[in-house]
C-alpha atoms as a PDB file:
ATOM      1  CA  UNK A   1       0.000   0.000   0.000  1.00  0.00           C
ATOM      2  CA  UNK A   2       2.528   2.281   0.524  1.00  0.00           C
ATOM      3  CA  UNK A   3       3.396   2.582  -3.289  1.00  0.00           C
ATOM      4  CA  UNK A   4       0.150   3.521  -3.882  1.00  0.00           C
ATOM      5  CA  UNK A   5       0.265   6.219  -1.507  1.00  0.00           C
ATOM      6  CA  UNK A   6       3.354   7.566  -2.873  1.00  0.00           C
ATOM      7  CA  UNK A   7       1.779   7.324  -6.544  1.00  0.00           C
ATOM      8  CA  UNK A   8      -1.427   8.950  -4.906  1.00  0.00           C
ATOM      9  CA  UNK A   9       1.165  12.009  -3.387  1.00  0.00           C
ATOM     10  CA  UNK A  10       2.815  12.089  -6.689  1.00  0.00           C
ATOM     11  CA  UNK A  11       0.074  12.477  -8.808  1.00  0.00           C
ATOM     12  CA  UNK A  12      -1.151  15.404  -6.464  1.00  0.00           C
ATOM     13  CA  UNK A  13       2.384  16.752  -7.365  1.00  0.00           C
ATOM     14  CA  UNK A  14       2.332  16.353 -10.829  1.00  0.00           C
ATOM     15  CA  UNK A  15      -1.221  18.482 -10.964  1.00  0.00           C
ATOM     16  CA  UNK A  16       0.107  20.998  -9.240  1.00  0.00           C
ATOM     17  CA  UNK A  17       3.283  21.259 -11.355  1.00  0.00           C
ATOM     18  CA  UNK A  18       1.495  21.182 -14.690  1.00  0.00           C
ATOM     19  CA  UNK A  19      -0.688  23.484 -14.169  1.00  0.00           C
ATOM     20  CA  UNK A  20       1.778  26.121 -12.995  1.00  0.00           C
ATOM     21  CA  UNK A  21       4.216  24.872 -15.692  1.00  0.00           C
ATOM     22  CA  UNK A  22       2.396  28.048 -18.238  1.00  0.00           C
ATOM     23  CA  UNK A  23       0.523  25.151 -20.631  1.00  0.00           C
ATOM     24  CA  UNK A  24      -2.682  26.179 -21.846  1.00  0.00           C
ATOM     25  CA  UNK A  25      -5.378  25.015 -19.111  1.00  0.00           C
ATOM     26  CA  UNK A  26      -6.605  22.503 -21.417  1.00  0.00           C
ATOM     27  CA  UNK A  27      -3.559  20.923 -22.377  1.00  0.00           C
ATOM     28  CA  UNK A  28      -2.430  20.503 -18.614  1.00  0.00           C
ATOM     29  CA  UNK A  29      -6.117  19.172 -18.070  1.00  0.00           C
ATOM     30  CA  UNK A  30      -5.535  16.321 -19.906  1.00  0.00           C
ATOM     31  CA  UNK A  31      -2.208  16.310 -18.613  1.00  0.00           C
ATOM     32  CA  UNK A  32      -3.254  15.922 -14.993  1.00  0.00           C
ATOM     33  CA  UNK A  33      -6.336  13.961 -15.612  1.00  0.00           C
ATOM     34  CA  UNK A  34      -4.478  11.441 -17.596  1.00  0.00           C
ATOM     35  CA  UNK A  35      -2.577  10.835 -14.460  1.00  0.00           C
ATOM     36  CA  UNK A  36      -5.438  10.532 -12.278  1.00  0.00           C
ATOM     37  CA  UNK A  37      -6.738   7.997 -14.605  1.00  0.00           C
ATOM     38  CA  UNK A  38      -3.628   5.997 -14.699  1.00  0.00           C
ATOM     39  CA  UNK A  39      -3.698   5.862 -10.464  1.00  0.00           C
ATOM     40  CA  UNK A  40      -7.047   5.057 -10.522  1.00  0.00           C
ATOM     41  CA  UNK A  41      -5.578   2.013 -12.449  1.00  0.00           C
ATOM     42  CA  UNK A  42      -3.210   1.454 -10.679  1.00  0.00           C
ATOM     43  CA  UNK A  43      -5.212   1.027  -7.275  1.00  0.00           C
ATOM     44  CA  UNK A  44      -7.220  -1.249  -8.602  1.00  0.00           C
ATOM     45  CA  UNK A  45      -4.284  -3.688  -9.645  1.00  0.00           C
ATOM     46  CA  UNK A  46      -2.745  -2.492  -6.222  1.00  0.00           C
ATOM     47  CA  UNK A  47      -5.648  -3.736  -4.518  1.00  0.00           C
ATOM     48  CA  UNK A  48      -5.915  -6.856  -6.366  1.00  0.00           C
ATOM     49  CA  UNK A  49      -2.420  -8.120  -5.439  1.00  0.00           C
ATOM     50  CA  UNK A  50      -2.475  -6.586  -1.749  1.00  0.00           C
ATOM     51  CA  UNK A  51      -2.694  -9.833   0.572  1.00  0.00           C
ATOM     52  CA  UNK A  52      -5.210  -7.215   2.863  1.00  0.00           C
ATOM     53  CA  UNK A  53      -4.452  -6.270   6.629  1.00  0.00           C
ATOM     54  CA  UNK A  54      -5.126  -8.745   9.617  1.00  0.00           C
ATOM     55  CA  UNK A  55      -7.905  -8.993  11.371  1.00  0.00           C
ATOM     56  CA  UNK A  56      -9.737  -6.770   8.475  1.00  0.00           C
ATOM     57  CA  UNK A  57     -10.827  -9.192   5.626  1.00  0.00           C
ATOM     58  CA  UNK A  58     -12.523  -6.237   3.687  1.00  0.00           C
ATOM     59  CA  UNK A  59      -9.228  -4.247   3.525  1.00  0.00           C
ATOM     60  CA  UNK A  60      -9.014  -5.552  -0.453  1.00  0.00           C
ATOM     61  CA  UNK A  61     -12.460  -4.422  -1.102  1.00  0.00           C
ATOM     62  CA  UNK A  62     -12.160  -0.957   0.503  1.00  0.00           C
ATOM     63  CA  UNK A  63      -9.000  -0.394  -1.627  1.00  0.00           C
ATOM     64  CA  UNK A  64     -10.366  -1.524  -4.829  1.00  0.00           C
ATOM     65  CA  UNK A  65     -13.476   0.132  -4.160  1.00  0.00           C
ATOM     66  CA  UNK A  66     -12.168   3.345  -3.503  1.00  0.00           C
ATOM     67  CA  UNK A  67      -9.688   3.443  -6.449  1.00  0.00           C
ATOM     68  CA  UNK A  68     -12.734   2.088  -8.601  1.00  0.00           C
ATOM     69  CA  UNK A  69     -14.514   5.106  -6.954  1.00  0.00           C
ATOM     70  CA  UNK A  70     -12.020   7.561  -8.086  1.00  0.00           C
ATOM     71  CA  UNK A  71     -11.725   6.115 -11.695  1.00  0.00           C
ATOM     72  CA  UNK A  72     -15.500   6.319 -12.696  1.00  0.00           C
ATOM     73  CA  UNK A  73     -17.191   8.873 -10.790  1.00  0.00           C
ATOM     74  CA  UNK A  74     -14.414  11.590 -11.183  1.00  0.00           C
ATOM     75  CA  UNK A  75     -11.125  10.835 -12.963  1.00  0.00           C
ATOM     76  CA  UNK A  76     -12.295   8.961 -16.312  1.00  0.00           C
ATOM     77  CA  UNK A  77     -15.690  11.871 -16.350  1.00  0.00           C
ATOM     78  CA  UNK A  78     -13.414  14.796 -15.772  1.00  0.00           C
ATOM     79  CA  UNK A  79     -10.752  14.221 -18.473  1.00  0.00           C
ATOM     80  CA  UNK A  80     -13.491  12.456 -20.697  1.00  0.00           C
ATOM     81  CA  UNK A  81     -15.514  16.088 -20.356  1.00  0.00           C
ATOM     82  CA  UNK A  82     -12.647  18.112 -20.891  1.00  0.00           C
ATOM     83  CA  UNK A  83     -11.496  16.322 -24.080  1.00  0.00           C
ATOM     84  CA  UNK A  84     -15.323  16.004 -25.688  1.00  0.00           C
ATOM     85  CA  UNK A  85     -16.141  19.668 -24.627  1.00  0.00           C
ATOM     86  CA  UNK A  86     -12.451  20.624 -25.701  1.00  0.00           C
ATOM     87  CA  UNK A  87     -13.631  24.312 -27.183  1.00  0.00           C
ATOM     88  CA  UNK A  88     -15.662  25.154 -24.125  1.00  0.00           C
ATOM     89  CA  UNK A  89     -14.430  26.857 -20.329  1.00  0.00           C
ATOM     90  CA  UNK A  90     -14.052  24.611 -17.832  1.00  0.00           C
ATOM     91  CA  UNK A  91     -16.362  26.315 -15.877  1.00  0.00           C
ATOM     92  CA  UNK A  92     -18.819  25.827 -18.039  1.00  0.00           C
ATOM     93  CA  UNK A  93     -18.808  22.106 -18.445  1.00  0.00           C
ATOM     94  CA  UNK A  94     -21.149  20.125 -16.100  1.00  0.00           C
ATOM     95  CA  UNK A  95     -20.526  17.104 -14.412  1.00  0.00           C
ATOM     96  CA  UNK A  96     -23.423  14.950 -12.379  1.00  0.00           C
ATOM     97  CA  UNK A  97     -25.295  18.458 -12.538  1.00  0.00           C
ATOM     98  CA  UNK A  98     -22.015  20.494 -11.119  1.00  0.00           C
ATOM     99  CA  UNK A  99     -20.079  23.400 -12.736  1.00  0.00           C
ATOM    100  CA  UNK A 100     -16.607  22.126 -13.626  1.00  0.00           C
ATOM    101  CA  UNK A 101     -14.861  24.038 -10.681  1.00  0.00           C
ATOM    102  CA  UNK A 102     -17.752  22.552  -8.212  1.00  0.00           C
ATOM    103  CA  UNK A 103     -17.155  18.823  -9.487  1.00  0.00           C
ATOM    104  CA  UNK A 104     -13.150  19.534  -9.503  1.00  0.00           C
ATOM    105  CA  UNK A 105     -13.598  20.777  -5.335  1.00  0.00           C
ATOM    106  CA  UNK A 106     -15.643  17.201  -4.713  1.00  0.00           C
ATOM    107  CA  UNK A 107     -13.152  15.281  -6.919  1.00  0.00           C
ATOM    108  CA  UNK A 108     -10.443  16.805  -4.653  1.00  0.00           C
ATOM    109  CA  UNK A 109     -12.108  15.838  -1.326  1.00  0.00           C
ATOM    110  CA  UNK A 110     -12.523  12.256  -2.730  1.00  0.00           C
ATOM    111  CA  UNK A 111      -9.318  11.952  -3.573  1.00  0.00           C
ATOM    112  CA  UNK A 112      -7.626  13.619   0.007  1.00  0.00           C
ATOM    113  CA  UNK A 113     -10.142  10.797   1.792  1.00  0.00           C
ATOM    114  CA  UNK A 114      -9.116   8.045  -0.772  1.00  0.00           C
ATOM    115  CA  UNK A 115      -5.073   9.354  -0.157  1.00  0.00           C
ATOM    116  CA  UNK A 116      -6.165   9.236   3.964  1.00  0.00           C
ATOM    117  CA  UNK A 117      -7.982   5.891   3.873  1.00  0.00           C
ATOM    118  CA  UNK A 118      -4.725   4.383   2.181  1.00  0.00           C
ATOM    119  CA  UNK A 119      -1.874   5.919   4.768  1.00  0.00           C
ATOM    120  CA  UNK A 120      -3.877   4.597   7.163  1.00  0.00           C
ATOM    121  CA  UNK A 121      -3.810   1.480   6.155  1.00  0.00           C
ATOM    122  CA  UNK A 122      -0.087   1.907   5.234  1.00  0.00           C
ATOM    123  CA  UNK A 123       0.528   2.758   8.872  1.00  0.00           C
ATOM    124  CA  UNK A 124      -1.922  -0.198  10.259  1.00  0.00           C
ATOM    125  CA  UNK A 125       0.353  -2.587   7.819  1.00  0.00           C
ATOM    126  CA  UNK A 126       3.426  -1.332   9.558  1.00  0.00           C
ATOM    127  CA  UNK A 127       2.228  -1.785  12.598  1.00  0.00           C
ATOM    128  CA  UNK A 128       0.858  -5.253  12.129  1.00  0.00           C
ATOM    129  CA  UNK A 129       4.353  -6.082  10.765  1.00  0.00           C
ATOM    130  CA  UNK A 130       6.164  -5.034  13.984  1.00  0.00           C
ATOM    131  CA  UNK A 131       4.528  -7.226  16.292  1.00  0.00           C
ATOM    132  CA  UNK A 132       5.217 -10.000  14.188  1.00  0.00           C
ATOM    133  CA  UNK A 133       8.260  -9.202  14.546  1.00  0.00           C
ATOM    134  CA  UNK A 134       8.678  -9.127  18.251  1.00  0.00           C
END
């Protein structure tokens, strides 16, 4: 799990970095979202393979769940939108009945929880492995 947090961190990175590299806001759009697609992926597969945490059989399922979450309520919609409704604002594109900035703001909470639920379960795996050592 603690790959996919650092993938998680570094795709908040890379956002931040193309979108203050000067690109046109489009261009670093797909950029970004691309990205966010590609960790969305990449939980899912991270999930798949994760042996789960002890004691919590359902650690698996919240992973995949949550990357499958991420994927096709807000990453593949959001770079989808931007690509089909290339000539229009951002601002002006809706998403499940929300302005683009509105839907970006929600996207960005579900991601921070999705980045949150995973640490913790990083740090839970860490600790599990400790006292096995002992």
């Amino acid at each position: 799990m603690l790959r996919l947090f650092l993938a998680q961190l570094a795709a908040g990175v890379w956002a931040a970095v193309v979108f203050r590299l000067g690109l046109e806001q489009r261009v670093a759009g797909v950029l970004a979202g691309s990205v966010f697609v590609l960790i969305g992926l990449y939980g899912v597969l991270a999930g798949y393979r994760w042996p789960g945490l002890m004691g919590f059989r359902r650690s698996r399922v919240v992973v995949i769940g949550l990357s499958v979450g991420h994927l096709m309520a807000f990453a593949l919609p959001m770079l989808l939108y931007r690509i089909i409704h290339w000539n229009e604002i951002f601002s002006k594109i809706e998403f499940w009945g929300l302005a683009g900035p509105e839907f970006h703001a929600v996207s960005t909470r579900y991601f921070s929880f999705w980045m949150a639920v995973t640490l913790g379960m990083v740090l839970v795996e860490r600790l599990q492995a400790r006292t096995r050592a002992k």
